[in-house]
Protein backbone atom coordinates (compact mmCIF):
# COMPACT_ATOMS: atom_id res chain seq x y z
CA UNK A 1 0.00 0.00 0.00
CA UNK A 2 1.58 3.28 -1.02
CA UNK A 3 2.33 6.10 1.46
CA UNK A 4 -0.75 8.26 0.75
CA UNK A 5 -3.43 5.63 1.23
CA UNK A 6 -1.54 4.43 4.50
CA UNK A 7 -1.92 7.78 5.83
CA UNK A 8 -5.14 8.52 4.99
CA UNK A 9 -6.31 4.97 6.12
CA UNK A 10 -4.94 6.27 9.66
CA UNK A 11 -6.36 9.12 9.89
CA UNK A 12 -9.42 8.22 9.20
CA UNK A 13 -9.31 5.32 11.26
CA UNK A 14 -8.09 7.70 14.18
CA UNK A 15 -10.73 10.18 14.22
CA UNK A 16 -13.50 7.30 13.66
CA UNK A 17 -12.46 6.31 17.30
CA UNK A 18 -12.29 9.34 18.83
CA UNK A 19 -16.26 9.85 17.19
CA UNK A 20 -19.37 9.52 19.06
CA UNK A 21 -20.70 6.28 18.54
CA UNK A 22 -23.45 6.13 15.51
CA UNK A 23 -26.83 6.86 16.18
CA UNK A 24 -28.99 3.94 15.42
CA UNK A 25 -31.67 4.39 11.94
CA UNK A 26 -34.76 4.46 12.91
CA UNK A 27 -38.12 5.60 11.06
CA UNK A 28 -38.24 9.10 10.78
CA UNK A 29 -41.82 9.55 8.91
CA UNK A 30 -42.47 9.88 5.57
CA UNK A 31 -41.06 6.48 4.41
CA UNK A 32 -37.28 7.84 5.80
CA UNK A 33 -34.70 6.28 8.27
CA UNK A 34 -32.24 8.71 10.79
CA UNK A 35 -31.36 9.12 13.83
CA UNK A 36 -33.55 8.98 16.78
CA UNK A 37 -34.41 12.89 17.47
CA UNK A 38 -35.16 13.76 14.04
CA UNK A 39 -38.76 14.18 11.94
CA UNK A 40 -39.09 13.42 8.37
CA UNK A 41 -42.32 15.03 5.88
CA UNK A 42 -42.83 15.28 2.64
CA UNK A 43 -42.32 18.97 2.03
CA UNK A 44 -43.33 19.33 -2.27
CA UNK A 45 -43.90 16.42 -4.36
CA UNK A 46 -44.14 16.93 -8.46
CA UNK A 47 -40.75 17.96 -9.34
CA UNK A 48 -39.19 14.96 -11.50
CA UNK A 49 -35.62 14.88 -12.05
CA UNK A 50 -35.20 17.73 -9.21
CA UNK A 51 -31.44 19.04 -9.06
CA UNK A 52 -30.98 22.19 -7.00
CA UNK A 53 -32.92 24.06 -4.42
CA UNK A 54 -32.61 27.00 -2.98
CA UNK A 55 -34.39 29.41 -0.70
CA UNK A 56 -35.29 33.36 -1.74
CA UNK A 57 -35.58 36.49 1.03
CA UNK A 58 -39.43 35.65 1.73
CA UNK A 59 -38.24 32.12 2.38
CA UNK A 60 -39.89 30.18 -0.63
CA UNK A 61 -38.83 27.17 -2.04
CA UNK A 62 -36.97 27.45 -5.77
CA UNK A 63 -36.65 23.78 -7.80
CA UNK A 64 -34.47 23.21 -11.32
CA UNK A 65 -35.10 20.19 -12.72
CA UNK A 66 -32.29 18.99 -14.63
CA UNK A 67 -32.78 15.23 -17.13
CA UNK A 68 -29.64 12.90 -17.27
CA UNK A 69 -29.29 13.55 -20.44
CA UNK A 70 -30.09 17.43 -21.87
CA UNK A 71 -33.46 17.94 -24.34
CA UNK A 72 -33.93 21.38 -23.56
CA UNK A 73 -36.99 20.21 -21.21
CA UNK A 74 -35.24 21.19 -17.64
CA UNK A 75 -37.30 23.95 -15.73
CA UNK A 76 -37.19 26.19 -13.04
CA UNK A 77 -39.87 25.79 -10.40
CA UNK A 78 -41.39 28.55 -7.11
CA UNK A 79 -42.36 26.52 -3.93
CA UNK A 80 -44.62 28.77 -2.53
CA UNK A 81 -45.26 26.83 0.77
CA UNK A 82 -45.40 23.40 2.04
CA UNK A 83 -47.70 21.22 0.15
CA UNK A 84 -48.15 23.72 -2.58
CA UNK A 85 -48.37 22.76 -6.23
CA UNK A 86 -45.29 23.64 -7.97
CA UNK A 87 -45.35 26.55 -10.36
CA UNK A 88 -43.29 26.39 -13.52
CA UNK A 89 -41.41 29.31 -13.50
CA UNK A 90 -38.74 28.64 -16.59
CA UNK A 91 -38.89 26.52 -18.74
CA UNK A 92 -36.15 25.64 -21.24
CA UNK A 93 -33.63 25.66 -19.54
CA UNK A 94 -30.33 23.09 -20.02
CA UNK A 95 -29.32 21.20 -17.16
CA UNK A 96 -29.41 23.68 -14.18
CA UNK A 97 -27.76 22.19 -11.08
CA UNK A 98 -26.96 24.98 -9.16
CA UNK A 99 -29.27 28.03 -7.62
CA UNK A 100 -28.17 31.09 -5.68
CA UNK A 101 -30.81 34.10 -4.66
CA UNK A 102 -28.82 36.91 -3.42
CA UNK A 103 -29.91 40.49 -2.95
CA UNK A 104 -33.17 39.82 -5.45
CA UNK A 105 -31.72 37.90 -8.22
CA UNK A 106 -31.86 34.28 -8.75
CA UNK A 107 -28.51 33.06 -9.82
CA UNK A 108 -28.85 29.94 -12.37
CA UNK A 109 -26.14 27.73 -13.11
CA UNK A 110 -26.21 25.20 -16.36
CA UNK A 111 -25.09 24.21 -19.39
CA UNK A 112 -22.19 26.79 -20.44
CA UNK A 113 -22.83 28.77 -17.81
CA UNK A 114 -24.44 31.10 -14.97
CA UNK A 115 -27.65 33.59 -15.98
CA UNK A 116 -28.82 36.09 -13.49
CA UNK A 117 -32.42 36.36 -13.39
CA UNK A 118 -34.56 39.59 -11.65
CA UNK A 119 -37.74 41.00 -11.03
CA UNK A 120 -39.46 38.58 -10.11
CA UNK A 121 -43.10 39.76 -10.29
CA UNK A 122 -44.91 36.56 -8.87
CA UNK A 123 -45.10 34.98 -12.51
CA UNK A 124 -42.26 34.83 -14.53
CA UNK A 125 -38.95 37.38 -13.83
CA UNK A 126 -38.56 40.71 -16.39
CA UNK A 127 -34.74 40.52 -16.64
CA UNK A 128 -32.23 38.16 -18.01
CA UNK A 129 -28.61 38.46 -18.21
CA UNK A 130 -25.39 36.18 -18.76
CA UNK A 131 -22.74 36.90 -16.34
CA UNK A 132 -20.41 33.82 -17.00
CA UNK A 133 -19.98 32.12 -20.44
CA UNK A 134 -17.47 29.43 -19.96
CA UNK A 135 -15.72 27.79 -23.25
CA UNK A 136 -16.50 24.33 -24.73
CA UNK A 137 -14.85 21.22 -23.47
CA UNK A 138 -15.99 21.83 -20.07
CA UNK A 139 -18.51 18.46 -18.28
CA UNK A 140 -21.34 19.64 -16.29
CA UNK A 141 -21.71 23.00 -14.73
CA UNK A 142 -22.50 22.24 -11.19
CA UNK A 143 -23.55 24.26 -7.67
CA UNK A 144 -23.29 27.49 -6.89
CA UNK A 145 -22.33 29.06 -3.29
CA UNK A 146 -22.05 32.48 -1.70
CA UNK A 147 -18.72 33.02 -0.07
CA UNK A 148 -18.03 34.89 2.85
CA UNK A 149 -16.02 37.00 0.25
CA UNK A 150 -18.74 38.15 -1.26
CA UNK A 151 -17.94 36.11 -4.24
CA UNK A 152 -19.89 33.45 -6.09
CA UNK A 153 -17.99 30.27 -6.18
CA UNK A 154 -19.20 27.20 -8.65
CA UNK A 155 -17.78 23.77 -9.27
CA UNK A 156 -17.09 22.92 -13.16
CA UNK A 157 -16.49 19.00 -14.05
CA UNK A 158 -14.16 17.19 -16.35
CA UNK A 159 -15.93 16.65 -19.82
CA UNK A 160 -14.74 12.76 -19.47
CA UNK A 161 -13.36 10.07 -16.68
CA UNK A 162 -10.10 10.25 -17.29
CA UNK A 163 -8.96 12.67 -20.06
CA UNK A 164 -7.02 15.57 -19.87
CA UNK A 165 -9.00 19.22 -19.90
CA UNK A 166 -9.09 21.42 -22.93
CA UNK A 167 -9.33 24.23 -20.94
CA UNK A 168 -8.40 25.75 -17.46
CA UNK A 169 -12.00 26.29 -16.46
CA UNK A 170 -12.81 22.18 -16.72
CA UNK A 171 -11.68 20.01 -13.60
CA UNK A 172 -12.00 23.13 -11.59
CA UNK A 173 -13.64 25.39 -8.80
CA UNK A 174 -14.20 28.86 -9.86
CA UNK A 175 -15.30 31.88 -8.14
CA UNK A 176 -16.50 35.92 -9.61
CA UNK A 177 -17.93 39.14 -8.59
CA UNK A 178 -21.78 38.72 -9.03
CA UNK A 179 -21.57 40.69 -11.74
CA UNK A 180 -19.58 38.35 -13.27
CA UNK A 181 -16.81 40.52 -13.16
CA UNK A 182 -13.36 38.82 -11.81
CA UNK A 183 -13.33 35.34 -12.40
CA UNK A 184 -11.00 33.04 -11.37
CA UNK A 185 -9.46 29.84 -11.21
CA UNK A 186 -9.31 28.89 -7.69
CA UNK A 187 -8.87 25.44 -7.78
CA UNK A 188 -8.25 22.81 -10.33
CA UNK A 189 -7.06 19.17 -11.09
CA UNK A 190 -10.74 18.10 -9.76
CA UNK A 191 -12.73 15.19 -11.90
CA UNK A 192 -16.14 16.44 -10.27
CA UNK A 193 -16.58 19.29 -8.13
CA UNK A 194 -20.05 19.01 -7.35
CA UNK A 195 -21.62 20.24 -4.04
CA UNK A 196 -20.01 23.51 -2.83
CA UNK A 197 -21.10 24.14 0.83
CA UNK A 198 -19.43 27.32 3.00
CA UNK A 199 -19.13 26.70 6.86
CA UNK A 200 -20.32 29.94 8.47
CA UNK A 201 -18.08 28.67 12.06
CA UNK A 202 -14.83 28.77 9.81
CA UNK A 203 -15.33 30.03 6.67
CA UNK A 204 -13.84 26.86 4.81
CA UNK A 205 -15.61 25.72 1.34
CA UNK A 206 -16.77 22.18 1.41
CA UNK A 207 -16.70 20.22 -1.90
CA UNK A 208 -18.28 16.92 -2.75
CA UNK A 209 -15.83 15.21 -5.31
CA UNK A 210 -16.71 12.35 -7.73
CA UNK A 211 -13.94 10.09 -8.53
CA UNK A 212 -13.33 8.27 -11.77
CA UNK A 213 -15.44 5.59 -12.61
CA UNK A 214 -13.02 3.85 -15.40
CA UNK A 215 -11.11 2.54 -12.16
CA UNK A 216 -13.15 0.06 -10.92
CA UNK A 217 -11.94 -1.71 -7.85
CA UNK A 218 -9.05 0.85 -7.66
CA UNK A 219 -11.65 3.80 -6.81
CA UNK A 220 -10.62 4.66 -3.57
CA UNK A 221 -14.73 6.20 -2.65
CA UNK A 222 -15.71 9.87 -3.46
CA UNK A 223 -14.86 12.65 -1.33
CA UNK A 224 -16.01 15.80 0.46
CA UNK A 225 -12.91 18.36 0.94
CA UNK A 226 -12.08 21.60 2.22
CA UNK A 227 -10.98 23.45 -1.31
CA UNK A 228 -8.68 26.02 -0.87
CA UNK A 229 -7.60 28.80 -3.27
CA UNK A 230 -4.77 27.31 -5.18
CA UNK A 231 -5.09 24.14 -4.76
CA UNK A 232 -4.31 21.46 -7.48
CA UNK A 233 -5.82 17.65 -6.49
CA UNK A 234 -4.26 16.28 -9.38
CA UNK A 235 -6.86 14.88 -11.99
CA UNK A 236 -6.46 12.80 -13.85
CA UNK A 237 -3.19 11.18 -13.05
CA UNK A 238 -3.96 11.50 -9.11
CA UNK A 239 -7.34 9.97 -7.79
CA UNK A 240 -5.78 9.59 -3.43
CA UNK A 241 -3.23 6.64 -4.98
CA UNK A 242 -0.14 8.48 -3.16
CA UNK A 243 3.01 8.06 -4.56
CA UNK A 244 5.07 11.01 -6.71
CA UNK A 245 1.82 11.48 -8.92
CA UNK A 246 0.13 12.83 -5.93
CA UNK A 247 2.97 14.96 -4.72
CA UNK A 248 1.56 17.91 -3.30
CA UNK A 249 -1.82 17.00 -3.91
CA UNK A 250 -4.41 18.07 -1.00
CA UNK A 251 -5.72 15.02 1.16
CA UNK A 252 -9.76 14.63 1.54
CA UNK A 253 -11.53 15.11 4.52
CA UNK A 254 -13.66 12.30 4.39
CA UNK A 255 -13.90 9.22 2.15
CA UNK A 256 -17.58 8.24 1.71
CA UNK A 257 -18.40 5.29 -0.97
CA UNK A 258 -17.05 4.34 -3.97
CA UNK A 259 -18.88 5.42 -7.40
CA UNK A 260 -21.89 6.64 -5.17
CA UNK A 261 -22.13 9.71 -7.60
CA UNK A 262 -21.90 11.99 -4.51
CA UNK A 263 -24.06 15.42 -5.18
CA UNK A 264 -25.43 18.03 -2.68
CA UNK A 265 -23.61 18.71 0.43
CA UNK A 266 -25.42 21.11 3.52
CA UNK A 267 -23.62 22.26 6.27
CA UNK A 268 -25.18 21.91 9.75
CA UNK A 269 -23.98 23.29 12.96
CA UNK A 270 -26.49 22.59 15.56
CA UNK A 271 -29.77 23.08 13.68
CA UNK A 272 -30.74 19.68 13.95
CA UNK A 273 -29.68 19.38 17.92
CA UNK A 274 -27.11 18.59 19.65
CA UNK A 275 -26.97 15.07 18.77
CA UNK A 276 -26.34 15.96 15.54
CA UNK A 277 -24.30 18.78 16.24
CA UNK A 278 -21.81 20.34 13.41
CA UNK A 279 -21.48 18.26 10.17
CA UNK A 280 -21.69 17.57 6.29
CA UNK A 281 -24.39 16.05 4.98
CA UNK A 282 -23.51 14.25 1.84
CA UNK A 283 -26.10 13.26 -0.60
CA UNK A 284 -25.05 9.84 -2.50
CA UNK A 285 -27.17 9.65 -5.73
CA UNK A 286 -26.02 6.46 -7.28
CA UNK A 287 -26.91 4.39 -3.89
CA UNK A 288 -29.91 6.33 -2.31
CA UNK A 289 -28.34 7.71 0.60
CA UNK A 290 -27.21 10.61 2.69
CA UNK A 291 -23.66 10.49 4.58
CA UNK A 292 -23.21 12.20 7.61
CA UNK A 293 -19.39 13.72 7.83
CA UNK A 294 -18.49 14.67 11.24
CA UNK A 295 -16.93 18.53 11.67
CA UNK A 296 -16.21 18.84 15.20
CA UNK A 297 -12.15 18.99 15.65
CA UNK A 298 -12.14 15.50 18.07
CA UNK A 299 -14.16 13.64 15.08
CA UNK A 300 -13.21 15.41 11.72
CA UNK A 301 -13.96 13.04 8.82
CA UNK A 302 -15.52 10.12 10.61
CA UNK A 303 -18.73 8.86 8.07
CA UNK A 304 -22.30 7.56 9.38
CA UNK A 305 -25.06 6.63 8.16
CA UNK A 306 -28.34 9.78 7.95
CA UNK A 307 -30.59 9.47 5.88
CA UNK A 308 -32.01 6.35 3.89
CA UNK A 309 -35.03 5.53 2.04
CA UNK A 310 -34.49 8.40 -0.45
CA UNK A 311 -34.31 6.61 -3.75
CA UNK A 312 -31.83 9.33 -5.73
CA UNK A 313 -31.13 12.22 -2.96
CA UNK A 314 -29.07 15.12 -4.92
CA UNK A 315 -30.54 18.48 -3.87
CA UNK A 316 -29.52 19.50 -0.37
CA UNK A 317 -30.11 22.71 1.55
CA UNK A 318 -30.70 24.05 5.42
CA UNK A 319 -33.92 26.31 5.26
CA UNK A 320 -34.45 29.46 6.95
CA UNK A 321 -36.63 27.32 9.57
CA UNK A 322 -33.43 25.59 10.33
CA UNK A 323 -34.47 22.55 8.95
CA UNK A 324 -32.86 20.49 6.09
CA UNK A 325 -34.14 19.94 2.67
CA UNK A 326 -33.36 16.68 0.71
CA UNK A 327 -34.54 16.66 -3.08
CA UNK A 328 -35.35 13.22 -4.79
CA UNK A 329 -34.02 13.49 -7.85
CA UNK A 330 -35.64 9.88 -9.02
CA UNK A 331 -39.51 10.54 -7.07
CA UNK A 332 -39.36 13.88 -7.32
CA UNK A 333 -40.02 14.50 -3.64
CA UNK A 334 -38.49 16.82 -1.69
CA UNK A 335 -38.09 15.96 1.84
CA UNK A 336 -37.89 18.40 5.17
CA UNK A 337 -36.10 16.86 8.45
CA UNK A 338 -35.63 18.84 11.17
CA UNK A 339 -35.23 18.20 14.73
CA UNK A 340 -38.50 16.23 16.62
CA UNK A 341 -38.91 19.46 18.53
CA UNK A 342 -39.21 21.58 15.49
């Protein structure tokens, strides 16, 4: 075993003694299993193929559905309340997995990417404007998050497993001005950045990684990481391996599983009780799952079990009610768990 994987296999092993023991799965309501102390309901159902959620100033629910595979039939959906019937708000659109409302505007990410959208006037919004074109030869355009910076940061894929990118922008976590003025290259060498996540305690952006699938056996499980400006993890040649290829590279907080297609990631600190306490939640799409990722400095990268029972979970996101949001992606569902109390 090479020196990388020996030292990650310690760590991790470490820390997963020093965590609290895992809280047993019990039924939560609405079909779900967690830990004891949390509540499960259906929050929206009718939103097929849902991707991305976020929440606007009046604290409504926004939807994009995005298809595996683009037709042009994605849409953008309002979430008035709880149990309210969705209402189509864009349609059109190509494969929009990351939303962002920030001082009125709805911030889309998709296909080639990010639009701004504003005034909103309950039906449909009056303005539309590009603020990020990025070049072809890029993979998916992925989630969006608001950094203590005041800059937007978004997570761009690879266009393939294992090739090399065309361009500076693929295999790479970007951030600009919300204008769409500044961009940068923060980090690169990344097959997948999907979920981006900010910590409000420290600041730190969490990504959700997908690793290459062409490696079979040798796929050492996706990860969630702190990604740091200037960063390069290596892709394709590195994938957590070790050795001289991975010289340099960054080390993962947490390995979760192998080719689970990891997507949304929320960041929880104490909204869901003590119990819970300060985490990453870490939606697995490919096996119908939600990780749990500890935070807290004696535990930091120990993996447990949250949420199962969701068939595809990809959107996540902690409402203003302090409660978190899971999107089903394969029922089109999205859930609301929050603490028994709440």
């Amino acid at each position: 075993m090479q020196r990388f994987a020996i030292i990650l296999a310690v760590v991790l092993t470490a820390t997963a003694c020093r965590a609290p023991a895992a809280a047993a799965m019990v039924d939560i309501g609405a079909g779900l299993q967690g830990p004891t102390g949390l509540a499960a309901s259906v929050y929206v159902t009718g939103l097929p193929k849902v991707a991305a959620i976020a929440f606007d100033a009046r604290g409504r629910l926004w939807a994009a559905t995005a298809d595996y595979t683009d037709s042009g039939q994605d849409a953008i959906f309002l979430v008035a309340e709880g149990g309210a019937t969705p209402l189509k708000v864009m349609s059109g659109v190509h494969t929009p997995l990351g939303l962002l409302w920030l001082n009125g505007t709805l911030y889309v990410s998709a296909k080639d990417g990010v639009t701004a959208y504003g005034g909103f006037d309950g039906a449909r919004f009056t303005t539309t404007r590009t603020i990020l074109t990025l070049p072809s030869g890029i993979g998916e355009v992925n989630q969006l998050a608001l950094g203590p910076d005041g800059r937007l940061w978004l997570g761009v894929s690879a266009a393939c497993d294992a090739c090399e990118p065309t361009t500076p922008d693929a295999a790479a976590v970007l951030s600009f001005l919300p204008d769409g003025s500044d961009p940068k290259i923060e980090a690169r060498g990344i097959r997948a950045p999907v979920g981006l996540a900010f910590d409000a305690a420290s600041g730190d952006l969490y990504v959700t990684m997908n690793q290459r699938d062409d490696l079979g056996a040798a796929t050492p499980g996706d990860w969630l990481a702190i990604v740091r400006s200037g960063q390069d993890w290596g892709f394709p040649d590195c994938y957590g391996q070790g050795g001289t290829v991975c010289a340099g590279a960054p080390s993962p907080v947490a390995a979760v599983d192998a080719h689970a297609a990891v997507a949304g990631v929320a960041i929880v600190n104490g909204e869901l009780g003590t119990p819970v306490g300060h985490v990453a939640l870490v939606a697995e799409w490919a096996l119908g799952k939600v990780q749990l990722v500890r935070l807290d400095a004696g535990a930091l990268g120990a993996v447990q079990p949250f949420l199962t029972g969701v068939q595809s979970p990809v959107a996540m996101a902690v409402g203003p009610d302090h409660a978190v949001y899971v999107g089903d992606w394969a029922t089109g569902s999205i859930y609301r768990i929050a603490a028994s109390s709440t």
